[in-house]
C-alpha atoms as a PDB file:
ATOM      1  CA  UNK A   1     -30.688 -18.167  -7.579  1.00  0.00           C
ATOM      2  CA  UNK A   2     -31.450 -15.819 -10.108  1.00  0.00           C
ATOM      3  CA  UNK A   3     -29.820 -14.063 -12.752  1.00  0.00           C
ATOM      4  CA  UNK A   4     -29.974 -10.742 -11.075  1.00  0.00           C
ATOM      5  CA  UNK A   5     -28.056 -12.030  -7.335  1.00  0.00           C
ATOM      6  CA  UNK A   6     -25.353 -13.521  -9.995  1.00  0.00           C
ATOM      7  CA  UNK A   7     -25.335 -10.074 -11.354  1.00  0.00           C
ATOM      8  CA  UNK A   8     -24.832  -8.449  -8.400  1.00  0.00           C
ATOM      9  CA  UNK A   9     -21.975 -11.163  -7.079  1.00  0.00           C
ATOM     10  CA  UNK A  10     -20.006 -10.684 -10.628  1.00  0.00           C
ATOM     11  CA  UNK A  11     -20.098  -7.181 -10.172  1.00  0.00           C
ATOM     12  CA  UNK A  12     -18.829  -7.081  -6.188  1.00  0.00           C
ATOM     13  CA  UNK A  13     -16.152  -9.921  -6.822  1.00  0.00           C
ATOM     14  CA  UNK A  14     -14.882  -7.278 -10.635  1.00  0.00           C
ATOM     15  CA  UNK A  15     -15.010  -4.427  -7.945  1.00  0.00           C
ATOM     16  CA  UNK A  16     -12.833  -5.880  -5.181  1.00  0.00           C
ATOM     17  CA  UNK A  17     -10.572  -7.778  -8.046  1.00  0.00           C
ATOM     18  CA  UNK A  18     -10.104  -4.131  -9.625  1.00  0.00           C
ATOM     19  CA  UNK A  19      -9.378  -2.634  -6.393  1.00  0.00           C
ATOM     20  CA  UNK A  20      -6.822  -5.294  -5.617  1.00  0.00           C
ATOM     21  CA  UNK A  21      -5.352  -5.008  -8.978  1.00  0.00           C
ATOM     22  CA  UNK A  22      -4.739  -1.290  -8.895  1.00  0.00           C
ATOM     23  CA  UNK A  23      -3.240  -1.577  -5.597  1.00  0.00           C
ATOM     24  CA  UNK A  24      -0.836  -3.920  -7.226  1.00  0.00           C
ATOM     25  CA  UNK A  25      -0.032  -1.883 -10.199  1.00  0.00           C
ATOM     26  CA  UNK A  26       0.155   1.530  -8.070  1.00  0.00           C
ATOM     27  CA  UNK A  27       2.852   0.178  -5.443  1.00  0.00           C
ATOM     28  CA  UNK A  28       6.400   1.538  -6.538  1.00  0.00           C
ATOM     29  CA  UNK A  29      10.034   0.850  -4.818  1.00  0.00           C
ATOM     30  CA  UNK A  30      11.646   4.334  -4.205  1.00  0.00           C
ATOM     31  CA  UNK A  31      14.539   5.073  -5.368  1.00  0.00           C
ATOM     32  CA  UNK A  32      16.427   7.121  -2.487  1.00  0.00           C
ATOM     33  CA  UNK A  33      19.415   8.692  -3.223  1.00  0.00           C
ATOM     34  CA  UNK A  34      22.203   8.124  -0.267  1.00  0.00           C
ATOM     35  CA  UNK A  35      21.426  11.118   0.981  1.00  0.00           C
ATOM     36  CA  UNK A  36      17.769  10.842   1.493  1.00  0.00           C
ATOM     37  CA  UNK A  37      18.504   6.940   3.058  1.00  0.00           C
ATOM     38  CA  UNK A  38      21.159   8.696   5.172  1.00  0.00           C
ATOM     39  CA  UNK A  39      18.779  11.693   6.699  1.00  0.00           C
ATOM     40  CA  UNK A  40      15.464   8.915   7.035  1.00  0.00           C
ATOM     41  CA  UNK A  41      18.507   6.599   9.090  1.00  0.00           C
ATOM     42  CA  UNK A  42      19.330   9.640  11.084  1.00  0.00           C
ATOM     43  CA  UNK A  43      15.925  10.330  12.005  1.00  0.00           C
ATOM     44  CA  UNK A  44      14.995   7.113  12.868  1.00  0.00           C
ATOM     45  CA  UNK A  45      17.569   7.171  15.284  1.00  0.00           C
ATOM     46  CA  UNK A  46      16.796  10.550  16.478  1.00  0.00           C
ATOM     47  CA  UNK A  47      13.375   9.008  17.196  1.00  0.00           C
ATOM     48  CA  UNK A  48      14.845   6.154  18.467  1.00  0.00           C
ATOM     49  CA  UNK A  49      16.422   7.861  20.958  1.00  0.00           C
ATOM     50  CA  UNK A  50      13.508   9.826  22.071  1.00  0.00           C
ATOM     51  CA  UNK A  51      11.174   6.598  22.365  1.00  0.00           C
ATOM     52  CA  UNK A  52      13.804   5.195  25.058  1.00  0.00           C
ATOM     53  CA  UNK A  53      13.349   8.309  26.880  1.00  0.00           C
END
């Protein structure tokens, strides 16, 4: 092969490593007060309800 298609493979596999890595470093936990865990538990039950129906 030559050096240009290794080029090109380096730079797809550093763009889809990058991508992966920012993905990574972007995902957070949330931290809910237990209010805001009691209204999403509420709703999800509302929901609930109205699925069964």
């Amino acid at each position: 092969m030559t050096t240009t298609i290794w080029l090109i493979i380096a730079t797809v596999l550093m763009f889809i490593v990058s991508g992966i890595y920012l993905l990574y470093k972007s995902a957070k936990k949330f931290n809910l007060s237990k209010q805001q865990l009691e209204k999403i538990n509420q709703r999800n039950r509302e929901q609930d309800k109205k699925d069964k129906e």
